[in-house]
Structure formats: C-alpha cells, structure tokens
C-alpha atoms as a PDB file:
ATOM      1  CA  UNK A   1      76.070 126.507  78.169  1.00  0.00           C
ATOM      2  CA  UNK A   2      72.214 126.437  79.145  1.00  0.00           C
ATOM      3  CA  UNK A   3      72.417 124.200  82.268  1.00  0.00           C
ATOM      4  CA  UNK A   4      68.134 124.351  82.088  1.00  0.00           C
ATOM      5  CA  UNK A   5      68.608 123.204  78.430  1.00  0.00           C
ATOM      6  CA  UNK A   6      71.741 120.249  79.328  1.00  0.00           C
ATOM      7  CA  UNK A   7      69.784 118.553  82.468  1.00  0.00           C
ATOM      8  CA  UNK A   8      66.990 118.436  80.084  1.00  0.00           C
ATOM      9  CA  UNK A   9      69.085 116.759  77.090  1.00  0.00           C
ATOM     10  CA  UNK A  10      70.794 114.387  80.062  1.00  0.00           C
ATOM     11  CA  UNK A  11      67.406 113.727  80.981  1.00  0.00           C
ATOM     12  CA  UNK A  12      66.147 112.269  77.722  1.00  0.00           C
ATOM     13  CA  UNK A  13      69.001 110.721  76.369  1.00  0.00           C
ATOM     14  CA  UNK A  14      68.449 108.570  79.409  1.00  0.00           C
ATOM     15  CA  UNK A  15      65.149 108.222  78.956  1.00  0.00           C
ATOM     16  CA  UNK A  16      65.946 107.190  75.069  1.00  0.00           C
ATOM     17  CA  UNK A  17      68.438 104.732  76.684  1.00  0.00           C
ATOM     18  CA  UNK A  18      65.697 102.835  78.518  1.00  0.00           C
ATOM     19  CA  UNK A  19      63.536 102.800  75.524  1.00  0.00           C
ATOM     20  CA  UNK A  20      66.788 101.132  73.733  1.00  0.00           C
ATOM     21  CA  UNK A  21      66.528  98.447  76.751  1.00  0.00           C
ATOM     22  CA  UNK A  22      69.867 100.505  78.716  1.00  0.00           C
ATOM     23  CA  UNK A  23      71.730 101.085  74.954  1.00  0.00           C
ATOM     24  CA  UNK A  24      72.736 103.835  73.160  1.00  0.00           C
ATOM     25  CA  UNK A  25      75.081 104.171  69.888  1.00  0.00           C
ATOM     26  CA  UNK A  26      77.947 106.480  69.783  1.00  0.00           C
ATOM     27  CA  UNK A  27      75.879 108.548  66.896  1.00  0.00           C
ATOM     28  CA  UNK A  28      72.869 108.465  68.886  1.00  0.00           C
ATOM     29  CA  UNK A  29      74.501 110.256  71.414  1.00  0.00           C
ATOM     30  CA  UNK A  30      76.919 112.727  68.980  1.00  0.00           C
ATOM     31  CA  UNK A  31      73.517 113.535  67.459  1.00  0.00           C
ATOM     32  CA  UNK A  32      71.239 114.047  70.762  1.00  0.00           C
ATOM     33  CA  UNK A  33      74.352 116.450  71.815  1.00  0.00           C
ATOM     34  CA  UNK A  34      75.024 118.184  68.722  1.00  0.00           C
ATOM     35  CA  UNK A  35      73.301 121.727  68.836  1.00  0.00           C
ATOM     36  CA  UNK A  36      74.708 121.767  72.440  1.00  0.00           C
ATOM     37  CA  UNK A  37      78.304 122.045  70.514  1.00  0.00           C
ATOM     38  CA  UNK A  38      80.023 119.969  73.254  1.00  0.00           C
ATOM     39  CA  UNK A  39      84.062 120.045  73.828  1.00  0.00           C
ATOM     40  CA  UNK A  40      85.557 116.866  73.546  1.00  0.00           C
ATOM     41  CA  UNK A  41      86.169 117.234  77.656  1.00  0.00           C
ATOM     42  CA  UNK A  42      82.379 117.778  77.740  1.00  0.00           C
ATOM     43  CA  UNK A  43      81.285 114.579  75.861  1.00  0.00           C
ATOM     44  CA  UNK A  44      83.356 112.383  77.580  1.00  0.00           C
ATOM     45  CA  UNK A  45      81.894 113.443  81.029  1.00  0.00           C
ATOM     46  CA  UNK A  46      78.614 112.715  79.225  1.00  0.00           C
ATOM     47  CA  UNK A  47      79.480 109.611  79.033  1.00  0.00           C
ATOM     48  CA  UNK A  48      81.206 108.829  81.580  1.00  0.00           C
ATOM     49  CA  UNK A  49      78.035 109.601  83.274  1.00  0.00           C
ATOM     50  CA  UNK A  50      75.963 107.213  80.917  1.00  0.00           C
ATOM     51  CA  UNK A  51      77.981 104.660  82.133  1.00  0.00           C
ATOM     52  CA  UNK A  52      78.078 105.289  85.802  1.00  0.00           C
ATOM     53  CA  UNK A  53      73.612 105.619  85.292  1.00  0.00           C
ATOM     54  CA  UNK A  54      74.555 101.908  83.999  1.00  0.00           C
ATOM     55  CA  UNK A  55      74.001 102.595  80.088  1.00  0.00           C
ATOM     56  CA  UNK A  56      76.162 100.674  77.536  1.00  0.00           C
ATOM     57  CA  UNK A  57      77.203 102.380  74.747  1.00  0.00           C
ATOM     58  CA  UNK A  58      76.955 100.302  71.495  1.00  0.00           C
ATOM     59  CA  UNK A  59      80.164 101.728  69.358  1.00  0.00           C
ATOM     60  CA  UNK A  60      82.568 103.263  71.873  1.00  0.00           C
ATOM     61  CA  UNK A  61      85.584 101.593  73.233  1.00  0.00           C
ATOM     62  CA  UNK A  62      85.352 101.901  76.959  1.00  0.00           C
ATOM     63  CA  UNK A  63      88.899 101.144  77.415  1.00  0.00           C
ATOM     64  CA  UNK A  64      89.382 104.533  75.696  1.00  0.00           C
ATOM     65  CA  UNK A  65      87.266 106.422  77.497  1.00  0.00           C
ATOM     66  CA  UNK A  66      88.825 105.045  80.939  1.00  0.00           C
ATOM     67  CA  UNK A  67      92.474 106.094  79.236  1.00  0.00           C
ATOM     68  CA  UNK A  68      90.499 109.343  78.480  1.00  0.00           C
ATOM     69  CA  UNK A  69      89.806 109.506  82.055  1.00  0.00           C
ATOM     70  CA  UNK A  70      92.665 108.517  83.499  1.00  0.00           C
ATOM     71  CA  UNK A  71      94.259 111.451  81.353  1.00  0.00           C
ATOM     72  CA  UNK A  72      91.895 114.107  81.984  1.00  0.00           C
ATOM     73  CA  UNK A  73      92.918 113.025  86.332  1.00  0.00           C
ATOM     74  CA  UNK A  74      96.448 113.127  85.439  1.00  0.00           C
ATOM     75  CA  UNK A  75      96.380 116.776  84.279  1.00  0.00           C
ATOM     76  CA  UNK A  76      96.052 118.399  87.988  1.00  0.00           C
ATOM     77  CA  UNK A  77      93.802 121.214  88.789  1.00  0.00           C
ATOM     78  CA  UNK A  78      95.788 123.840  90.372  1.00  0.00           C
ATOM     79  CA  UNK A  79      95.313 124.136  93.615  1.00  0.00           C
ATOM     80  CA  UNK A  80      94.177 127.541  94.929  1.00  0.00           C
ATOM     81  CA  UNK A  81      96.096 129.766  97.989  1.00  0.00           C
ATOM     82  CA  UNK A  82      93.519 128.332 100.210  1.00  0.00           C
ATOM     83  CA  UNK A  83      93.876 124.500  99.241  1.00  0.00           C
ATOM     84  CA  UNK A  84      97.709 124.926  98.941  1.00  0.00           C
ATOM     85  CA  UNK A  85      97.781 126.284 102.766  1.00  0.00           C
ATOM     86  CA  UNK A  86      95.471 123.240 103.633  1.00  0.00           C
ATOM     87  CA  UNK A  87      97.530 120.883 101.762  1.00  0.00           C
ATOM     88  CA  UNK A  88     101.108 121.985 103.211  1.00  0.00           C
ATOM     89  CA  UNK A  89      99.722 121.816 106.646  1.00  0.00           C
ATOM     90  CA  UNK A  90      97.831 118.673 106.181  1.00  0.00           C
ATOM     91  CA  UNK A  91     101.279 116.765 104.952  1.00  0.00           C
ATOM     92  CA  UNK A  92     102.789 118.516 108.002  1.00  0.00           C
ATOM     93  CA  UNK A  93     100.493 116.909 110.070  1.00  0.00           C
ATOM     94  CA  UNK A  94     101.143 113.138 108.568  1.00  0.00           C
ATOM     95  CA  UNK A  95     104.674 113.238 108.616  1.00  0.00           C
ATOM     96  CA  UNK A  96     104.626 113.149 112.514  1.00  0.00           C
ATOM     97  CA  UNK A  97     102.641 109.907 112.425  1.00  0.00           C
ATOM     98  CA  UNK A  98     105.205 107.052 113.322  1.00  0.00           C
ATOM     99  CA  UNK A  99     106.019 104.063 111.561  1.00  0.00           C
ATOM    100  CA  UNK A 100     105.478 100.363 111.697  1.00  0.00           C
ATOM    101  CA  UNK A 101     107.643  97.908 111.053  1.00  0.00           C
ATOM    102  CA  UNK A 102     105.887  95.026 109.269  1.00  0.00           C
ATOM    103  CA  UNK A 103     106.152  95.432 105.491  1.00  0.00           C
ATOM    104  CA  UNK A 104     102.771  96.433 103.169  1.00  0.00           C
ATOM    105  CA  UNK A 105     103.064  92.275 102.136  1.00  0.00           C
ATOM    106  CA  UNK A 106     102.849  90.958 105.283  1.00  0.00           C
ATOM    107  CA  UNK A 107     100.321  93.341 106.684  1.00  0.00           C
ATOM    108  CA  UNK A 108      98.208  92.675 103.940  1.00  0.00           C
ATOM    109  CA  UNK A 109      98.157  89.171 104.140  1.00  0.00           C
ATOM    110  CA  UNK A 110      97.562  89.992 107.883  1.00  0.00           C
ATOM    111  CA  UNK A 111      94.603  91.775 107.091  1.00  0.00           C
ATOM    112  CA  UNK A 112      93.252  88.530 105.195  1.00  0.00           C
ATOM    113  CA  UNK A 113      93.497  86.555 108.177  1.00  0.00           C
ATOM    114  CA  UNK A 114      91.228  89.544 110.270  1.00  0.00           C
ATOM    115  CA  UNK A 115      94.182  91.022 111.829  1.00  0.00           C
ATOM    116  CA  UNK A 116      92.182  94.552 113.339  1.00  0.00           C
ATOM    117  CA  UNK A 117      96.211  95.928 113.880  1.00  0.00           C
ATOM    118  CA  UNK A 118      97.091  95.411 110.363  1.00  0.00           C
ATOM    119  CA  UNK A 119      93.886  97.373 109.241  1.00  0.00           C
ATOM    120  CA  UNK A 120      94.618 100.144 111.958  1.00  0.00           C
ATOM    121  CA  UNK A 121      98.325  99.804 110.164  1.00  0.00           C
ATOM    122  CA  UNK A 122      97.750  99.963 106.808  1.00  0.00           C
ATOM    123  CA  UNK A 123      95.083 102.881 107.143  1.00  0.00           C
ATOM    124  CA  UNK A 124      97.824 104.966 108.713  1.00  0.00           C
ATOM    125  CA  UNK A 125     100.230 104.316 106.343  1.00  0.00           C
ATOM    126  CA  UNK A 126      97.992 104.417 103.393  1.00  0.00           C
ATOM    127  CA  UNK A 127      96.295 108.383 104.533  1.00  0.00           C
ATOM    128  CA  UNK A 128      99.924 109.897 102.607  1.00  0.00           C
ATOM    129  CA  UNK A 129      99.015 107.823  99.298  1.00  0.00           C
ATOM    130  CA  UNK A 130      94.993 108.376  99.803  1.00  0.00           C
ATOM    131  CA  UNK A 131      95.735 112.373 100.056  1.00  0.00           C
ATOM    132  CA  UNK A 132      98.167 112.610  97.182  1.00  0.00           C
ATOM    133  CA  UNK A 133      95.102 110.511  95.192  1.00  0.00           C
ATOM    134  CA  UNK A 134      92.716 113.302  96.114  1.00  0.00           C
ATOM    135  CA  UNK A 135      95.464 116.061  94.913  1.00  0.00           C
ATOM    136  CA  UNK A 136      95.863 114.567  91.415  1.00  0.00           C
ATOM    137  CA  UNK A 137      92.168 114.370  91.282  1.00  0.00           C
ATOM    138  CA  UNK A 138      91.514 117.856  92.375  1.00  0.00           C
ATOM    139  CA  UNK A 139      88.221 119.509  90.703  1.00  0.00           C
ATOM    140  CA  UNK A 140      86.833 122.862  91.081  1.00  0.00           C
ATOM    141  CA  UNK A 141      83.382 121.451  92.339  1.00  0.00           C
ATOM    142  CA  UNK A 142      85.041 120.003  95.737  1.00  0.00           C
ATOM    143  CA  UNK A 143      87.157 121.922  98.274  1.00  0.00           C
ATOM    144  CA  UNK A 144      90.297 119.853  98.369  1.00  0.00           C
ATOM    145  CA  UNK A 145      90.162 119.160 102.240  1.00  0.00           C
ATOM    146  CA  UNK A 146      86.601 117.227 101.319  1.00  0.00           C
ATOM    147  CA  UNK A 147      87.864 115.548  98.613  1.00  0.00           C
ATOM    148  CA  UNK A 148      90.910 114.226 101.072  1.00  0.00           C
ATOM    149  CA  UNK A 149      88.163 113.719 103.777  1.00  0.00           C
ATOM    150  CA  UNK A 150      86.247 111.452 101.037  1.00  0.00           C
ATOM    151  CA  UNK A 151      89.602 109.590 100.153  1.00  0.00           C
ATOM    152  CA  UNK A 152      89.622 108.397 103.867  1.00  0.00           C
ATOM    153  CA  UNK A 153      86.491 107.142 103.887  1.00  0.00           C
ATOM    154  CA  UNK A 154      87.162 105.785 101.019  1.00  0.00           C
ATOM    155  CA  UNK A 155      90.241 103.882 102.221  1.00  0.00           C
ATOM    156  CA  UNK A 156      88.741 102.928 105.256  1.00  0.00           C
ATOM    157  CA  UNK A 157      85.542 101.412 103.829  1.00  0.00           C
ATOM    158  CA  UNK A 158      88.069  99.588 101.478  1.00  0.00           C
ATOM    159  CA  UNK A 159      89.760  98.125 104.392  1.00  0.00           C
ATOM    160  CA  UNK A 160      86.571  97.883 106.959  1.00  0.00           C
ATOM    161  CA  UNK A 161      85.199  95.438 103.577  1.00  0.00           C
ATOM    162  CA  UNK A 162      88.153  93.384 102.908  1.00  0.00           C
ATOM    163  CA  UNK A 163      87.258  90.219 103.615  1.00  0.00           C
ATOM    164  CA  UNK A 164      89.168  87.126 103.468  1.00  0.00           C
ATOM    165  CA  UNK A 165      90.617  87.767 100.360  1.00  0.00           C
ATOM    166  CA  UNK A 166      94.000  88.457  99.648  1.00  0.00           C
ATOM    167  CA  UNK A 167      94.535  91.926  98.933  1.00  0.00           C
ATOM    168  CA  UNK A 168      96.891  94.196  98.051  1.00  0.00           C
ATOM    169  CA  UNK A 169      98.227  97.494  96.559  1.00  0.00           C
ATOM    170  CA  UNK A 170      96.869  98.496  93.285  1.00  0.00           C
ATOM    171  CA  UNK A 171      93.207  97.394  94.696  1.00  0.00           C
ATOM    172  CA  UNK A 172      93.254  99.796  98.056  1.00  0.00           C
ATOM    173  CA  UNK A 173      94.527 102.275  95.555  1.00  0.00           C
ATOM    174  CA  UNK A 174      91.882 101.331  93.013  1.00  0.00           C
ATOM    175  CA  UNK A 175      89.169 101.433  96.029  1.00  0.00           C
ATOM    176  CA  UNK A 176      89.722 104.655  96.924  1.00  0.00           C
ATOM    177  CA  UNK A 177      89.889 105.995  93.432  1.00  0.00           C
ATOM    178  CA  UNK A 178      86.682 105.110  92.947  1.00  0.00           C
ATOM    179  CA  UNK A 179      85.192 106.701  96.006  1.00  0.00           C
ATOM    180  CA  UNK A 180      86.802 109.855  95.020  1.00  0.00           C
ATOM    181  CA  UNK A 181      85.508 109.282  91.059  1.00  0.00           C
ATOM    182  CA  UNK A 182      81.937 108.912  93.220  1.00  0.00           C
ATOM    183  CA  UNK A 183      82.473 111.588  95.034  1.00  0.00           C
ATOM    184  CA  UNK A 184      83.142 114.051  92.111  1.00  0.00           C
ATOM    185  CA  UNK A 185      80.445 112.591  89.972  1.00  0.00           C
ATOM    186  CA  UNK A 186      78.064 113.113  92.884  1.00  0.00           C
ATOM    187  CA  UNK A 187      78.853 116.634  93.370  1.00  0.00           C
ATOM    188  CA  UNK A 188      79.060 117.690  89.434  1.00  0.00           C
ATOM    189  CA  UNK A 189      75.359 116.610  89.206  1.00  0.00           C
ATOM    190  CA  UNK A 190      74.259 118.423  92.441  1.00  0.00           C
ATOM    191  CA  UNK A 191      75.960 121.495  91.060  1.00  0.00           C
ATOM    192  CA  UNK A 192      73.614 120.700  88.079  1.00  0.00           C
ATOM    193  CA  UNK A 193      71.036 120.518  89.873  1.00  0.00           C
ATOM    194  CA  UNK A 194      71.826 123.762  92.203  1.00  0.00           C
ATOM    195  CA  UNK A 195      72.986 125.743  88.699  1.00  0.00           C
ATOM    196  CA  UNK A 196      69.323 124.560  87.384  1.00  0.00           C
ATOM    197  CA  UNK A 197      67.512 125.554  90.449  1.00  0.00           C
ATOM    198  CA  UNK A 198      69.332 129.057  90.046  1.00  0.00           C
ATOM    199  CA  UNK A 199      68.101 129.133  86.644  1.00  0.00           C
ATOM    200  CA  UNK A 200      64.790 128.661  87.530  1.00  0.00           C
ATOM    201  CA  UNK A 201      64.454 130.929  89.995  1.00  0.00           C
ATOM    202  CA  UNK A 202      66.093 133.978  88.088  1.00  0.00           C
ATOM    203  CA  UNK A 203      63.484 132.691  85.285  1.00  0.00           C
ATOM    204  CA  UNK A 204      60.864 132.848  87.778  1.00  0.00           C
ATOM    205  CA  UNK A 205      61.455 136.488  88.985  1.00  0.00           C
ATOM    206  CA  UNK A 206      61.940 137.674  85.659  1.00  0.00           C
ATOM    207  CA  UNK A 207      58.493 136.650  84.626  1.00  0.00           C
ATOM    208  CA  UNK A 208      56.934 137.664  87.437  1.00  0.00           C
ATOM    209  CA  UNK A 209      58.276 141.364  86.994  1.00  0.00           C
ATOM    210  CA  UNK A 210      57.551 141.344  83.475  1.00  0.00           C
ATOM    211  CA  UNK A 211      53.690 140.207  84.387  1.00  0.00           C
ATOM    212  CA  UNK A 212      53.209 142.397  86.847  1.00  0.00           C
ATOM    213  CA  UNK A 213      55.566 145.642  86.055  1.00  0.00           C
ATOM    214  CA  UNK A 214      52.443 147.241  85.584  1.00  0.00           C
ATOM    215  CA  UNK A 215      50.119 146.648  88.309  1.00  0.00           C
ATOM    216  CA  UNK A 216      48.343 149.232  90.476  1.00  0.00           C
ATOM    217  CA  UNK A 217      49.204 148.905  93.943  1.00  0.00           C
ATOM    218  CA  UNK A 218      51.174 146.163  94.524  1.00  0.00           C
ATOM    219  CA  UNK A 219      48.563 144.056  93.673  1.00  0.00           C
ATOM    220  CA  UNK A 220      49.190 140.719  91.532  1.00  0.00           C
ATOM    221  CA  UNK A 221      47.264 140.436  88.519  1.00  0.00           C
ATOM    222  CA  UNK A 222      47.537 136.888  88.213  1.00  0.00           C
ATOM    223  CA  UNK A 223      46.666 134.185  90.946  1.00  0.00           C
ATOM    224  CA  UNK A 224      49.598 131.848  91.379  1.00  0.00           C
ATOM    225  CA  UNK A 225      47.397 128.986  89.678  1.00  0.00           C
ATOM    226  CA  UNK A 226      47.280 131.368  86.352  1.00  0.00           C
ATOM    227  CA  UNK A 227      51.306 131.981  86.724  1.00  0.00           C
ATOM    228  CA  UNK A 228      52.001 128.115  86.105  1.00  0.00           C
ATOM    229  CA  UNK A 229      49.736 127.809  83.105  1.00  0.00           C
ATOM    230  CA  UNK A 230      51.765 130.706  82.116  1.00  0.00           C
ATOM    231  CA  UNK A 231      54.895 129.969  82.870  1.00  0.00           C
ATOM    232  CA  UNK A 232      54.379 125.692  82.561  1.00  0.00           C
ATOM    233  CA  UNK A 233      55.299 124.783  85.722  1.00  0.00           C
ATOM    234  CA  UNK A 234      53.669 123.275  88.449  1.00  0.00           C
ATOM    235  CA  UNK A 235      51.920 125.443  91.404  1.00  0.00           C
ATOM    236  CA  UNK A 236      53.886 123.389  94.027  1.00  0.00           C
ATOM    237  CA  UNK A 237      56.962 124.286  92.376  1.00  0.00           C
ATOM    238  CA  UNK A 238      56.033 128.052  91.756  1.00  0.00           C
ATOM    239  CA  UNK A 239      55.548 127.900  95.377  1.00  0.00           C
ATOM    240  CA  UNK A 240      59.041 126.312  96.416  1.00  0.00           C
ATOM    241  CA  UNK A 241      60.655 128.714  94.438  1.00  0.00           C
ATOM    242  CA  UNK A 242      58.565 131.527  95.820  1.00  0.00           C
ATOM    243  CA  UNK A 243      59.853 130.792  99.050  1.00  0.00           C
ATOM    244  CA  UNK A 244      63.580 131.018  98.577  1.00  0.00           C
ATOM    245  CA  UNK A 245      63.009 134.450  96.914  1.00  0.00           C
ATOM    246  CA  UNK A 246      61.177 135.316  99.929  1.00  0.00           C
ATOM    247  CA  UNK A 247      57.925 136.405  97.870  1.00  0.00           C
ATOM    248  CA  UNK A 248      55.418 134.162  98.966  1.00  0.00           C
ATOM    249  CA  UNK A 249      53.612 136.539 100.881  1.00  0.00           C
END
C-alpha cells in the first residue's frame, strides 16, 4: 500500500464527510477506497476510524462493525520472545500482591460512597484483569509493556472519575477497553504519519539526486525556492525535511 497515497484518500473522504454535514454512505466510502483494493480487515479500520473522527455512516450497521471489532481483538497477536519474557515476569510480579477481603460488590458500592480504600482496592485487584485486556488486544504498533502501562491508566482514570454512581464490572472493564482502543488508534495514525514522513523524505532525496546528478562541483542547480515549484511542496517543508537528512547546508 502507498501510505502517501492512503493519508491522502483518509484525508478527503473526511473532508467529503464535512461537505455531507459529518455523513457518508457505505458506497461512498467502497467507492472513494476502491482503486486502493482494501482487505476486508483494512476497511473496517477505515471505518472504525470514521467513526472515532465522529462521522456517521448512512448504510452500515454499527453493531456489526463493533462485533467486527470485537472479533478482530479476540484473535490475539502473538506475542514476540521479548513481550512473552515481559509478560511472564510481569504476572510474576502481581501474583505477590496480597488480597483483600471485601468482595468486588461491596467495594464497588464503597467506591460510590467516596471510599479512597476501595479505589486503592479495586485498582489492585483489577491490574491482573487490566493486563490480560492489553494481551488480547495486543497489536504490532505498541510494545506490549505500553499497551499494559496504558491499561493502568486507563483503569485508574476509570476509577479516579467514578463518581457517585453505582458502578460495577463490565463498565471498569469497558473503561479500560476503551483507553486501550484509544491508545491503538492513536498510535496506528502516528505510524501513518511517521510511514508518510518516511515517504516523503526518501521522495525528497530521490529528486534531489536526480536534479542534481549532474552538477559541476557540488554546486546545486536549483535554489531551494525552484525545488518546491518542482517538486509541489512548500519551502518550509523542503526545509524540515532537509534537516533530518542532514542536507541543509
């Protein structure tokens, strides 16, 4: 896949969406995809990011794609010698936490009442269930000690924003799903970003050497105001880019 060529389609289909007042159909988006020749995997992280960007899209059952989801999670990324080290240790580590008696019920509606023990509580007995979340939802983009670390956070921010409101299981396990969705999201669109950057860099220094391959001296034929009327980019960004090759000299 082009990532230059994918950031641009994500780009514009969300700009299209705005046009459509935040809306897309199903067949707008099959068609704004289609020379891209998307897997199904592929499509449905397209739009799952739609939605996250807050897009509604007219013709697709969300439900589904949340089952899609929730099946795509299930199917664990294996973990790699590293990670499986990290992960034996790391279980090692919470089994020698002790235990308190008060049952996840009564702790919970402890926590409702403001009870700062029953949050200390429930945050050590929940860091087991919060790590296991962050091992089913493994991805190649995240190392899985950060994605544990961002489960935590997760589960404390869940607790730390509790309220008054009687809470319970499935929601701190919902909560901290979500921070690790967040999490995963945020870091497949940096790596889009990063992958574009890279893209635009080796694009960069291959125009440059096929401009100047024949210049006397060392000397640039072309001013770096010529190169982005060339090259259609802006001088400030020539110039970033210039300096993480190290040729702005």
């Amino acid at each position: 896949m082009d990532v230059s060529q994918f950031q641009e389609k994500l780009s514009g289909i969300c700009a299209l969406a705005q046009e459509n007042g935040g809306k897309l159909t199903a067949a707008q988006v099959r068609t704004f995809f289609a020379q891209m020749d998307l897997s199904k995997t592929q499509l449905l992280k397209v739009l799952q990011y739609l939605k996250v960007q807050g897009i509604v899209i007219e013709g697709v059952d969300t439900g589904e794609v949340e089952r899609r989801r929730e099946e795509h999670e299930t199917a664990i990324v294996p973990l790699t010698p590293e990670e499986e080290a990290y992960w034996e240790e790391y279980k090692t580590a919470l089994e020698r936490n002790g235990e308190e008696g008060r049952s996840t019920k009564v702790l919970f509606a402890a926590l409702a009442n403001g009870d700062a023990k029953a949050r200390e509580i429930l945050a050590q007995r929940y860091l087991p269930e919060a790590a296991e979340l962050a091992r089913q939802m493994n991805c190649e983009e995240i190392f899985l000690a950060d994605l544990i670390q961002e489960a935590n956070v997760s589960l404390l921010m869940a607790l730390g924003s509790a309220g008054s409101e009687r809470r319970d299981h499935e929601w701190l396990m919902g909560e901290i799903r979500a921070g690790i969705r967040r999490a995963v999201e945020e870091q497949t669109q940096r790596k889009i970003a990063d992958d574009c950057l890279v893209a635009k860099v080796q694009n960069l220094e291959a125009a440059l050497k096929e401009l100047t391959e024949d210049e006397e001296e060392g000397e640039s034929k072309f001013s770096i105001g010529e190169l982005a009327v060339i090259l259609d980019m802006d001088v400030e960004e020539i110039q970033d880019v210039l300096r993480l090759t190290g040729d702005d000299k």
